[in-house]
Protein backbone atom coordinates (compact mmCIF):
# COMPACT_ATOMS: atom_id res chain seq x y z
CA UNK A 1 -10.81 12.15 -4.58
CA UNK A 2 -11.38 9.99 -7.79
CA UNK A 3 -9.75 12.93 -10.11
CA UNK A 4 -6.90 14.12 -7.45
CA UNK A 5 -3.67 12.12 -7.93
CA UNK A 6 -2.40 11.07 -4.42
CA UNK A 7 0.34 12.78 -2.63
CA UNK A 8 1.74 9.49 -0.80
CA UNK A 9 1.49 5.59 -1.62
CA UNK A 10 0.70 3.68 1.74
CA UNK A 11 3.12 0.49 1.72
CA UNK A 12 3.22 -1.97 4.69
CA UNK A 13 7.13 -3.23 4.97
CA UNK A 14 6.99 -7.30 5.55
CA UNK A 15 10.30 -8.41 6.82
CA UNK A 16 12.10 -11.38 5.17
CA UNK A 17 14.80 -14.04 6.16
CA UNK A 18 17.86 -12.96 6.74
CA UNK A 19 19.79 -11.73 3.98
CA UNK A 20 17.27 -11.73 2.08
CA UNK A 21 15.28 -7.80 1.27
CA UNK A 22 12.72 -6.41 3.12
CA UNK A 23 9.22 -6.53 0.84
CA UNK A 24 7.17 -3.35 0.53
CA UNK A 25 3.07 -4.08 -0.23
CA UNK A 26 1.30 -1.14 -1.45
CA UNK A 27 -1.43 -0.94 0.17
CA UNK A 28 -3.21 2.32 -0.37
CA UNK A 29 -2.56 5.81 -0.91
CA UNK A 30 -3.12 9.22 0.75
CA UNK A 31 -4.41 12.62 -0.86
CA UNK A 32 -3.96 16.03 0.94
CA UNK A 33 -7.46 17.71 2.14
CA UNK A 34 -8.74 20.52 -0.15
CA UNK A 35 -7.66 22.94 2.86
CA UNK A 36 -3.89 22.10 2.29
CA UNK A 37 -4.13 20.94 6.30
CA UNK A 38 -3.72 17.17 6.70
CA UNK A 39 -4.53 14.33 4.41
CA UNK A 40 -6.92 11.46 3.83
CA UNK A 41 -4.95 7.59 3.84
CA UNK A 42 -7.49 5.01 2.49
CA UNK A 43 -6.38 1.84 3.20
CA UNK A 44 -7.36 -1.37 0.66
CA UNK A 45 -5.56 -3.65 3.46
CA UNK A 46 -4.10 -3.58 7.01
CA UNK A 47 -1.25 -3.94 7.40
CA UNK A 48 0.42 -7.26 10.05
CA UNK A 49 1.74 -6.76 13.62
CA UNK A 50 5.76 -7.80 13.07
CA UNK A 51 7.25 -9.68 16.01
CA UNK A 52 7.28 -6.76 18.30
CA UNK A 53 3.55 -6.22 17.96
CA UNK A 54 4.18 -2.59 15.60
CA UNK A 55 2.47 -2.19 12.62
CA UNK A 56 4.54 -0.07 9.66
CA UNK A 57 2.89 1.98 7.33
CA UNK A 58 5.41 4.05 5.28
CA UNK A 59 3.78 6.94 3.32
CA UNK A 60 6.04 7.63 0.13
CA UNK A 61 5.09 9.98 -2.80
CA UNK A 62 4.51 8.79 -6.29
CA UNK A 63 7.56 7.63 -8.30
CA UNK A 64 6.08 8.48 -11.96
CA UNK A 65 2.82 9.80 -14.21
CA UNK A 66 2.18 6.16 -14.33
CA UNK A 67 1.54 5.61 -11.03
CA UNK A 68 -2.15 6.55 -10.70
CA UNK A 69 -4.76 5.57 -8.27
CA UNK A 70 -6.36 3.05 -10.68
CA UNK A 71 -3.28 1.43 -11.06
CA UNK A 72 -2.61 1.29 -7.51
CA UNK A 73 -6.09 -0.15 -7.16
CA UNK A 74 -5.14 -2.64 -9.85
CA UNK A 75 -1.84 -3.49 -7.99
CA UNK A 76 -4.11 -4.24 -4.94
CA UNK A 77 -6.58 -6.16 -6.62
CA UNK A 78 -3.97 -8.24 -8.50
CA UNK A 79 -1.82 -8.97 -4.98
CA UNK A 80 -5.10 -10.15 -3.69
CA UNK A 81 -6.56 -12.44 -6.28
CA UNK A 82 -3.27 -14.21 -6.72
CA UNK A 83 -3.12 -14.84 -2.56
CA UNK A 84 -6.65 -15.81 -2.96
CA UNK A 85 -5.94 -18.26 -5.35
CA UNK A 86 -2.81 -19.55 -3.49
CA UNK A 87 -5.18 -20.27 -0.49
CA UNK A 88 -7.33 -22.67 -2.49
CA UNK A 89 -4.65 -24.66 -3.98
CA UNK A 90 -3.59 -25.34 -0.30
């Protein structure tokens, strides 16, 4: 899978206050099985239960060329350092 460019990005949807837009955390990506039946989603995060206890995942292809799985794996990385370091300055 490291050479195959992902069919879908894997975004969790985190609701906001009202009036205010819905944010959408990339969280992985999925990549179609070498049969052509079914894919593979690998997660780098789960996503949180919303009020009504549901979990959304929303599977949406690629916008660009740029948007690689590296990048997406840097996108991850940099969401979760800069929460890490929000939790320390608490």
């Amino acid at each position: 899978m490291s050479n195959q460019q992902p069919a879908y990005r894997a975004f969790t949807v985190i609701k906001r206050g009202e009036g205010q837009d819905d944010y959408w955390l990339l969280i992985g990506a999925a990549f179609p099985h070498q049969s052509g039946d079914g894919f593979n989603v690998i997660l780098q995060a789960l996503p949180i239960p919303d009020r009504d206890g549901q979990c959304k995942l929303v599977l949406r292809p690629p916008k660009d060329d740029k948007d690689d799985p590296e990048r997406a794996h840097q996108t991850i990385r940099e969401v979760n350092d800069s929460r890490k370091g929000q939790r320390r300055e608490r």
